[in-house]
N, C-alpha and C. Protein backbone atom coordinates (compact mmCIF):
# COMPACT_ATOMS: atom_id res chain seq x y z
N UNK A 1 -18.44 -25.74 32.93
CA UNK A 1 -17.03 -25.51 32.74
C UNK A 1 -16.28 -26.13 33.92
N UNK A 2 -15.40 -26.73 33.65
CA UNK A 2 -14.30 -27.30 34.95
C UNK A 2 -13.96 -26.54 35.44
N UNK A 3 -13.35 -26.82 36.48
CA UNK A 3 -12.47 -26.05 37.52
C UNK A 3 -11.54 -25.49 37.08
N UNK A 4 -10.57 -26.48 36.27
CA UNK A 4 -9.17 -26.20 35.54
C UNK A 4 -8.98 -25.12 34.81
N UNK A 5 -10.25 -24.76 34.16
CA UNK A 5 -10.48 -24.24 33.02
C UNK A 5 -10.64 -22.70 33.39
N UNK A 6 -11.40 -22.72 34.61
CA UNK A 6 -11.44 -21.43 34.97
C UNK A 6 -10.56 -20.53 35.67
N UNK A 7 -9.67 -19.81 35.32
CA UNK A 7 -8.86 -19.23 35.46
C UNK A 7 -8.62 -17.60 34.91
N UNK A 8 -8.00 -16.59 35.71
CA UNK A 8 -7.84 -15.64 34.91
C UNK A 8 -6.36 -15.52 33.66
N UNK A 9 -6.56 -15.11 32.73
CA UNK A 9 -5.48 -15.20 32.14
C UNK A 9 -4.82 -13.83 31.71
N UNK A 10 -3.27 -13.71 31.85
CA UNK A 10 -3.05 -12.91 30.62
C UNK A 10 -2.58 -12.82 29.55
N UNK A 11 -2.65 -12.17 28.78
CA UNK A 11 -2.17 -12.12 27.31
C UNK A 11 -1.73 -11.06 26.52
N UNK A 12 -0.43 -11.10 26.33
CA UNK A 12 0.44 -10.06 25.36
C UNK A 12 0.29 -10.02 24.12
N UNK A 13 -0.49 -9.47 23.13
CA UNK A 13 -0.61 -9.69 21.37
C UNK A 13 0.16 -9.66 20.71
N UNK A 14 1.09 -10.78 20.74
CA UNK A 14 2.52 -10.73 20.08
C UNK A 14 2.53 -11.07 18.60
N UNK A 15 1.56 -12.24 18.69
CA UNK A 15 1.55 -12.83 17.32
C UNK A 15 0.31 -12.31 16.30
N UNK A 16 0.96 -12.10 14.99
CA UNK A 16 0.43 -11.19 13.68
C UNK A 16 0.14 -12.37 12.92
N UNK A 17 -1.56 -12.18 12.64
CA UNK A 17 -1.69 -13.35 11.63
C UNK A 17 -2.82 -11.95 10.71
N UNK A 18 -2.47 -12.78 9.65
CA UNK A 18 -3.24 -12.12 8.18
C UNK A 18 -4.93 -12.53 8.19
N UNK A 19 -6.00 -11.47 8.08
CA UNK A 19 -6.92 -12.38 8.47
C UNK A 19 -7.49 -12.67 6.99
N UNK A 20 -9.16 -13.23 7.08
CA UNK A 20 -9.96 -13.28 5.46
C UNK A 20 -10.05 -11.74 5.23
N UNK A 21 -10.39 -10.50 6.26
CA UNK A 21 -10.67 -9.59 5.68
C UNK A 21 -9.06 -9.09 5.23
N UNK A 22 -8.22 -9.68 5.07
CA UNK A 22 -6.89 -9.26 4.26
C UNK A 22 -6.33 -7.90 5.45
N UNK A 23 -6.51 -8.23 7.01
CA UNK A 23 -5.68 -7.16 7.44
C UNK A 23 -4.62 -7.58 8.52
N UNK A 24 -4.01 -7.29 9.05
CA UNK A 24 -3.25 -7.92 10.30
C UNK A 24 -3.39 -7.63 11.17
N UNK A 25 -3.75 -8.43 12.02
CA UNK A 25 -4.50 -8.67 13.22
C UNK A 25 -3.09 -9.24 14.43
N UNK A 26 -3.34 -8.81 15.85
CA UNK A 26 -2.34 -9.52 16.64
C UNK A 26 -3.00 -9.99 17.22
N UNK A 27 -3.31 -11.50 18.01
CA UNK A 27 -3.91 -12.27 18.20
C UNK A 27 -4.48 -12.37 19.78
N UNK A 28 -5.58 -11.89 20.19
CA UNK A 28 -5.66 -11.64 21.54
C UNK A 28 -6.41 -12.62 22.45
N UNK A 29 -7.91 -12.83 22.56
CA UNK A 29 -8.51 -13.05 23.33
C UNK A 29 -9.12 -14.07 22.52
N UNK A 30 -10.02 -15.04 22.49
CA UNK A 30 -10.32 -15.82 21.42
C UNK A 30 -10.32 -17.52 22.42
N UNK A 31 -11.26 -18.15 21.82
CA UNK A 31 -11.58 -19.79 21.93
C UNK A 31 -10.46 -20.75 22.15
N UNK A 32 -9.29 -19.97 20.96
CA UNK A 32 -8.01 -20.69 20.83
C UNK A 32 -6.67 -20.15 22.08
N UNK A 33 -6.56 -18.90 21.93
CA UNK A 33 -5.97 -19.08 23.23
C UNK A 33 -6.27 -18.86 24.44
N UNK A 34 -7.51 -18.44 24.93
CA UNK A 34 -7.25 -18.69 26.50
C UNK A 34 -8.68 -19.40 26.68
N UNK A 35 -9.16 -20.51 25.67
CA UNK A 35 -10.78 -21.24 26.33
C UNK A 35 -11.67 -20.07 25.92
N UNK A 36 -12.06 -18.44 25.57
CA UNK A 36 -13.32 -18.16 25.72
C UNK A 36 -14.47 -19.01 25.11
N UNK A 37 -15.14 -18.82 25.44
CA UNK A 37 -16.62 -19.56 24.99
C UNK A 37 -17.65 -18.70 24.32
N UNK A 38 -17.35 -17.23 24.59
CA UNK A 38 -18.42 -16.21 24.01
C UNK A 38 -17.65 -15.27 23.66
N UNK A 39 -16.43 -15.35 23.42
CA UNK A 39 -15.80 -13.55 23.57
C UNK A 39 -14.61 -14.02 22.86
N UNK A 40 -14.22 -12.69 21.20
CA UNK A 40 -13.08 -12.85 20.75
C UNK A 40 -12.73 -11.09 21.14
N UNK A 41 -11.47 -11.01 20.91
CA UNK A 41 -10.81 -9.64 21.12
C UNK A 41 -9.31 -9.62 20.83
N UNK A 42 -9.45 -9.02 19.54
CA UNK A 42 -7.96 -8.62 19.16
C UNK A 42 -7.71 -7.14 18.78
N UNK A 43 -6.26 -6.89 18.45
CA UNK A 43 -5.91 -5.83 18.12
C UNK A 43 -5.48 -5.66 16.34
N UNK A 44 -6.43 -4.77 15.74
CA UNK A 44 -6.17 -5.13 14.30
C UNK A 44 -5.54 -3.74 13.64
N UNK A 45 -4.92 -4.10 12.94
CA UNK A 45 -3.74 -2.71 12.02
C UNK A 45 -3.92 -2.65 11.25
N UNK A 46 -4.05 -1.48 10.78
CA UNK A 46 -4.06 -1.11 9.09
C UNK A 46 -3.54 -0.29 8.45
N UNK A 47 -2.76 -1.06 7.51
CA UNK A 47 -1.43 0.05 7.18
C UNK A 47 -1.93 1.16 6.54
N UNK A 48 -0.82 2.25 6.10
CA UNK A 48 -1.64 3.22 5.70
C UNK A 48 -1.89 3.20 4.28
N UNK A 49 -2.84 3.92 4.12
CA UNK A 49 -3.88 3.55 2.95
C UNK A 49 -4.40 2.51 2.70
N UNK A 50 -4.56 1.24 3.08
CA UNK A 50 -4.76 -0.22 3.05
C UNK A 50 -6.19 -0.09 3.41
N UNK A 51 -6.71 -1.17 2.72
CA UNK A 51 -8.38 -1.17 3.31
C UNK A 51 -8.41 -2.79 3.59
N UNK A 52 -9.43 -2.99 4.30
CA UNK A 52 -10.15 -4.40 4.13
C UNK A 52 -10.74 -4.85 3.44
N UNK A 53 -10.86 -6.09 2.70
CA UNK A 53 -11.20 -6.48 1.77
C UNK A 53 -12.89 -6.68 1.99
N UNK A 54 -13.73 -6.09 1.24
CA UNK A 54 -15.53 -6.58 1.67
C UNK A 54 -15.91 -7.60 2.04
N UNK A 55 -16.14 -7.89 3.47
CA UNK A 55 -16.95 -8.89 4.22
C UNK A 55 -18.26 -8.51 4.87
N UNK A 56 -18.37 -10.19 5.07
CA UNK A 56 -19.71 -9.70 6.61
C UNK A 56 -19.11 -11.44 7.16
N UNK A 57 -20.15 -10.80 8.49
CA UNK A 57 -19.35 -11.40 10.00
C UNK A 57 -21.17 -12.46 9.81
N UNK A 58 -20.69 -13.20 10.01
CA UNK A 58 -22.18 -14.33 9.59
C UNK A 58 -22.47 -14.69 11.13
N UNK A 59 -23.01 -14.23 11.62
CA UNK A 59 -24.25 -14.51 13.11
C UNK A 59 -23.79 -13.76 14.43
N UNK A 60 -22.74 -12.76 14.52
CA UNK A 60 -21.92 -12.57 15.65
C UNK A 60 -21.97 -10.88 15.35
N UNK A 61 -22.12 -10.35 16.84
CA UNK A 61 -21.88 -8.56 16.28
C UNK A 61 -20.33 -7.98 16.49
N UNK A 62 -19.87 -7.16 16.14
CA UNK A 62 -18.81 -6.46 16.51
C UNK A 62 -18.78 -5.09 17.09
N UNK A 63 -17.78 -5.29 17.94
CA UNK A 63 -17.39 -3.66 18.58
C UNK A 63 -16.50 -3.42 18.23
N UNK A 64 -15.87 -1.80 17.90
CA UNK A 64 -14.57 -1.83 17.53
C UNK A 64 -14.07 -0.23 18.64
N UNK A 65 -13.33 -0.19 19.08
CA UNK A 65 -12.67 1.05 19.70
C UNK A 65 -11.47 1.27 18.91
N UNK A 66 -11.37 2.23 18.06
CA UNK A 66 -10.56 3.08 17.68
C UNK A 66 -9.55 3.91 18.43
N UNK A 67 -8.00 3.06 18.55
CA UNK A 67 -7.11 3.67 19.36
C UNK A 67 -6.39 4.91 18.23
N UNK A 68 -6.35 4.61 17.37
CA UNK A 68 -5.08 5.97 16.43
C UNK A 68 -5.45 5.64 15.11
N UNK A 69 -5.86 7.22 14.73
CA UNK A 69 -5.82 6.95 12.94
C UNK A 69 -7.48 7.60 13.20
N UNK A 70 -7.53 7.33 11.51
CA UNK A 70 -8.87 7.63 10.95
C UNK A 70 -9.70 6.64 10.15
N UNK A 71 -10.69 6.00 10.13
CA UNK A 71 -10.88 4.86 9.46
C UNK A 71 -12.33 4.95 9.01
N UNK A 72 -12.20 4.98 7.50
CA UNK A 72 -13.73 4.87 6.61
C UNK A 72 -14.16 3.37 6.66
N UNK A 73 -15.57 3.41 7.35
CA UNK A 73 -16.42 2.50 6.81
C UNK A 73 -17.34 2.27 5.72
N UNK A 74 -17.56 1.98 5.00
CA UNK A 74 -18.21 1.51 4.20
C UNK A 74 -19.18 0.24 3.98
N UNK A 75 -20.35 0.59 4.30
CA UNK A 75 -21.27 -0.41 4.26
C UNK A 75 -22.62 -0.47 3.51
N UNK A 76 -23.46 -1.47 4.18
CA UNK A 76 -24.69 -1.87 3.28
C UNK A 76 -24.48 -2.71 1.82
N UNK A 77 -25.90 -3.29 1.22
CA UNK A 77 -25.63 -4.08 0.26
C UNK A 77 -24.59 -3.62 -1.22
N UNK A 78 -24.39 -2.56 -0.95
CA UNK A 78 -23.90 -1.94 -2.33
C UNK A 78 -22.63 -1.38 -2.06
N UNK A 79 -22.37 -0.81 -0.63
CA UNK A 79 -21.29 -0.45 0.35
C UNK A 79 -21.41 0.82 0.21
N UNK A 80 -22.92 1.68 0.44
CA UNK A 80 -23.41 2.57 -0.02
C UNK A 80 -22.81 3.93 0.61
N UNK A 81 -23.21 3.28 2.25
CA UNK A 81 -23.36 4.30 3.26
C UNK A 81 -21.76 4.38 3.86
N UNK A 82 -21.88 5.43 4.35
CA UNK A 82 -20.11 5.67 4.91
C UNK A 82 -20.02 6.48 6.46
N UNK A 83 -19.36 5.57 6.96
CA UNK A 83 -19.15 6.35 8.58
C UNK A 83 -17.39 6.45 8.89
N UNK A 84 -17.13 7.82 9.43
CA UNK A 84 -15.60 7.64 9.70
C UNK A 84 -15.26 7.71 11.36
N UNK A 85 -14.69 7.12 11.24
CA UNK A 85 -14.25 7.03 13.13
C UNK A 85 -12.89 7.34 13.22
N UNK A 86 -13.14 7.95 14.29
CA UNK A 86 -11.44 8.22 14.72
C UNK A 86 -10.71 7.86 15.98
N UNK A 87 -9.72 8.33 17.16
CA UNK A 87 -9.23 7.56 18.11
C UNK A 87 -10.44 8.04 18.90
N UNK A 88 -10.54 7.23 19.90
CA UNK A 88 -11.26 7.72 21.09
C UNK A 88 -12.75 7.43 20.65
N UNK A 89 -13.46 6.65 19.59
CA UNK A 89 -14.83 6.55 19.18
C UNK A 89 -14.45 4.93 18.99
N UNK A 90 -16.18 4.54 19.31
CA UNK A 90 -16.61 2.96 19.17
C UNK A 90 -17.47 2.87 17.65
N UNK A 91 -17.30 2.15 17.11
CA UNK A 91 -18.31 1.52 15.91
C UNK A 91 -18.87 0.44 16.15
N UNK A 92 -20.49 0.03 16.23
CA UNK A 92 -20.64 -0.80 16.13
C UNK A 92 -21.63 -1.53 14.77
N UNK A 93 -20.85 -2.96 14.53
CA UNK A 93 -21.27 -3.46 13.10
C UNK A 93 -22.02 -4.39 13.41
N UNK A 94 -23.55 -4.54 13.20
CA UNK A 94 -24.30 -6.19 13.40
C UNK A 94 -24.30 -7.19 12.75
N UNK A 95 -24.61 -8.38 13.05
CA UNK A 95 -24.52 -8.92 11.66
C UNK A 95 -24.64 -9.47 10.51
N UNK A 96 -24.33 -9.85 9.78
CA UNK A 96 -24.82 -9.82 8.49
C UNK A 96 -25.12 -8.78 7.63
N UNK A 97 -24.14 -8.01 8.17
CA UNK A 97 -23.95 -6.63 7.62
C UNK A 97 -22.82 -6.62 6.62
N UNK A 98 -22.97 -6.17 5.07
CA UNK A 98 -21.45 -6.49 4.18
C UNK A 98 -21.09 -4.81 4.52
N UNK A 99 -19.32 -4.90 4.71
CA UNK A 99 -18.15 -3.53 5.25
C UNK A 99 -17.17 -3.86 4.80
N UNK A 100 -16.51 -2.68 4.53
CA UNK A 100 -14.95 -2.57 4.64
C UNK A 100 -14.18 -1.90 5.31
N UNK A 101 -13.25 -1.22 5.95
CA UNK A 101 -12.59 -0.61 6.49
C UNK A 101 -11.52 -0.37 6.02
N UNK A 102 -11.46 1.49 5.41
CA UNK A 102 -10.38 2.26 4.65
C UNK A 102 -9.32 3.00 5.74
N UNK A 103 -8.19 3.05 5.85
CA UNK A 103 -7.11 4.08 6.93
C UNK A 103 -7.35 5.14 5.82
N UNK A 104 -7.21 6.20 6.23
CA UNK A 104 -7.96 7.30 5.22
C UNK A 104 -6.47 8.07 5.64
N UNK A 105 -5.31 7.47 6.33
CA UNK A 105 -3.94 7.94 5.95
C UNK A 105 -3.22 7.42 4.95
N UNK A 106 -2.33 8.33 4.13
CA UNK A 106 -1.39 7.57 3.09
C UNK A 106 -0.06 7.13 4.10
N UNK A 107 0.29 7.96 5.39
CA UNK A 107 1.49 8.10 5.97
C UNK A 107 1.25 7.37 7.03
N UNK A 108 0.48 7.14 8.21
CA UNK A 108 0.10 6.51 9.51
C UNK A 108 -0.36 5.52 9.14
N UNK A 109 -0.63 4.24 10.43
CA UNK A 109 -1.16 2.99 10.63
C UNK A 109 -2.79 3.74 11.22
N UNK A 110 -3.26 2.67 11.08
CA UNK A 110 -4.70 2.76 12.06
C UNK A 110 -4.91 1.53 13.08
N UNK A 111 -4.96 1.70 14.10
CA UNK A 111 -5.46 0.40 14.97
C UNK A 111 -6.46 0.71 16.13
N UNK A 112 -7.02 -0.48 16.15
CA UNK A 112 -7.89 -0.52 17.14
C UNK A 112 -8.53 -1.88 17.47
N UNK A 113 -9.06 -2.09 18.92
CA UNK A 113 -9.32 -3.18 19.34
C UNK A 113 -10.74 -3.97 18.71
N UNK A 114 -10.73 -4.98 18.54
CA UNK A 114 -11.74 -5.32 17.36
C UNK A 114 -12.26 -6.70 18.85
N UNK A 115 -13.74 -6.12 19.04
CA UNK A 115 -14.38 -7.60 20.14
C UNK A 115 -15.86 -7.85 19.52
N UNK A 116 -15.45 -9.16 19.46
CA UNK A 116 -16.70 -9.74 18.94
C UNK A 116 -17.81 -11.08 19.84
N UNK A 117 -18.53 -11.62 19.48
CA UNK A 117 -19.21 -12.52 20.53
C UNK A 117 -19.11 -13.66 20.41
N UNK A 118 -18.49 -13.69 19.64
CA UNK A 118 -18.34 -15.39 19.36
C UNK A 118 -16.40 -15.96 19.38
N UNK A 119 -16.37 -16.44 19.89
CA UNK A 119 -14.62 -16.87 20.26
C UNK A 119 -14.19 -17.82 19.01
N UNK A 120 -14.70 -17.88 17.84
CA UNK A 120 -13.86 -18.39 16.88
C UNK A 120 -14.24 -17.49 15.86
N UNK A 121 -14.22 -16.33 15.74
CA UNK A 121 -14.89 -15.39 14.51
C UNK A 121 -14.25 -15.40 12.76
N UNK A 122 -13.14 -15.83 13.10
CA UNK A 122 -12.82 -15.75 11.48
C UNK A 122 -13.16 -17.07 10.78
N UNK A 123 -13.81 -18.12 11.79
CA UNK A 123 -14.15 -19.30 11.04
C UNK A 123 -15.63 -18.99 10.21
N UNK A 124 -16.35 -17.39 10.35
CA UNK A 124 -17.59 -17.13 9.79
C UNK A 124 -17.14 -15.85 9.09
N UNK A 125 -16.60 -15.82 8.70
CA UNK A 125 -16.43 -13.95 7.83
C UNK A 125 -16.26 -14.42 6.05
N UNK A 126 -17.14 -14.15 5.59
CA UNK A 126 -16.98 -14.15 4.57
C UNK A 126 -17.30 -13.04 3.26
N UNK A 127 -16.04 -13.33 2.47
CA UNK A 127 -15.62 -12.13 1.36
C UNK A 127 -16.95 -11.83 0.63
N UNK A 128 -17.30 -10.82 0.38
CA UNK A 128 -18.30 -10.17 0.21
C UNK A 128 -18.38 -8.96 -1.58
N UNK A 129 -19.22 -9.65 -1.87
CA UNK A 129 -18.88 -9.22 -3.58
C UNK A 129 -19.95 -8.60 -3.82
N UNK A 130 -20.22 -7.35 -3.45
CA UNK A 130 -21.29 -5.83 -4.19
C UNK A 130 -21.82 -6.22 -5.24
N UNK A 131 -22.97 -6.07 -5.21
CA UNK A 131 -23.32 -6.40 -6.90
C UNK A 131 -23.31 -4.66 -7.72
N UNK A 132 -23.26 -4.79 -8.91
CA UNK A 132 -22.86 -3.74 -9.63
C UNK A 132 -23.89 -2.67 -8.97
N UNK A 133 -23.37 -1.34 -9.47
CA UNK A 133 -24.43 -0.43 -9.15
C UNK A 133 -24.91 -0.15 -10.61
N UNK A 134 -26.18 0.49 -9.96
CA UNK A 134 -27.38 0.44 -10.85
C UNK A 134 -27.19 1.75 -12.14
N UNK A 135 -27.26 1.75 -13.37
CA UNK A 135 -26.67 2.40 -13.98
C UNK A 135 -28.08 3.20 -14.36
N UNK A 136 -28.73 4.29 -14.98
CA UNK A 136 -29.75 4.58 -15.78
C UNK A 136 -29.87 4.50 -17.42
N UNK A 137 -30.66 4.08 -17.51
CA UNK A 137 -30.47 3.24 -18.75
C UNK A 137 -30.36 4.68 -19.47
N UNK A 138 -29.88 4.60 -20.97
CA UNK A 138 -29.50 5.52 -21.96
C UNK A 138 -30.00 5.40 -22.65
């Protein structure tokens, strides 16, 4: 790494972009704005009742710290299993893991800081389609 390059930076999350998992995200730490090389970190919102649309994160893990709200996960191949987190708790997702993320308020937002290992992460997330569940035959 150059000289130039290395620097401390700061950064205010001003700007709201829509991500693939369909949520809004304010744009923090990341490849694109300040150079990381291993490290993304933003702040992501979820309105209330709004979920994320089913993904998985293709080669990179995630941490998430839960600042406010309540938020259902939903995971595994079928989106079987379910974990709820609330403020003040970490989740962590590995990857190649298919999730969604429910605000389990009709009235409040949910947010929390979303860090991952790779500094361009939404160029690997892809929408994630359950295959049916298994019915018993009749």
């Amino acid at each position: 790494m150059s000289r130039e390059k290395r620097q401390v930076q700061a950064l205010r999350p001003e700007q709201e972009v829509m991500t693939r998992q369909r949520l809004p995200y304010f744009v923090g730490i990341s490849g694109q704005t300040v150079g990381a090389e291993g490290l993304s970190m933003h702040l992501v919102v979820i309105p209330p009742g709004a979920r994320a649309e089913p993904h998985v994160h293709i080669g990179y893990e995630t941490g998430i710290y839960v600042l406010e709200g309540r938020v259902l996960t939903r995971w595994g191949e079928r989106l079987e299993h379910e974990v709820v987190s609330e403020a003040g708790e970490f989740l962590f997702i590995p990857p190649g893991v298919p999730h969604e993320a429910i605000n389990l308020s009709t009235t409040d937002v949910a947010r929390a800081v979303v860090a991952r290992n790779d500094p361009a992460e939404q160029d690997k997330v892809q929408t994630y389609h359950a295959p049916p569940s298994e019915q018993p035959a009749v």
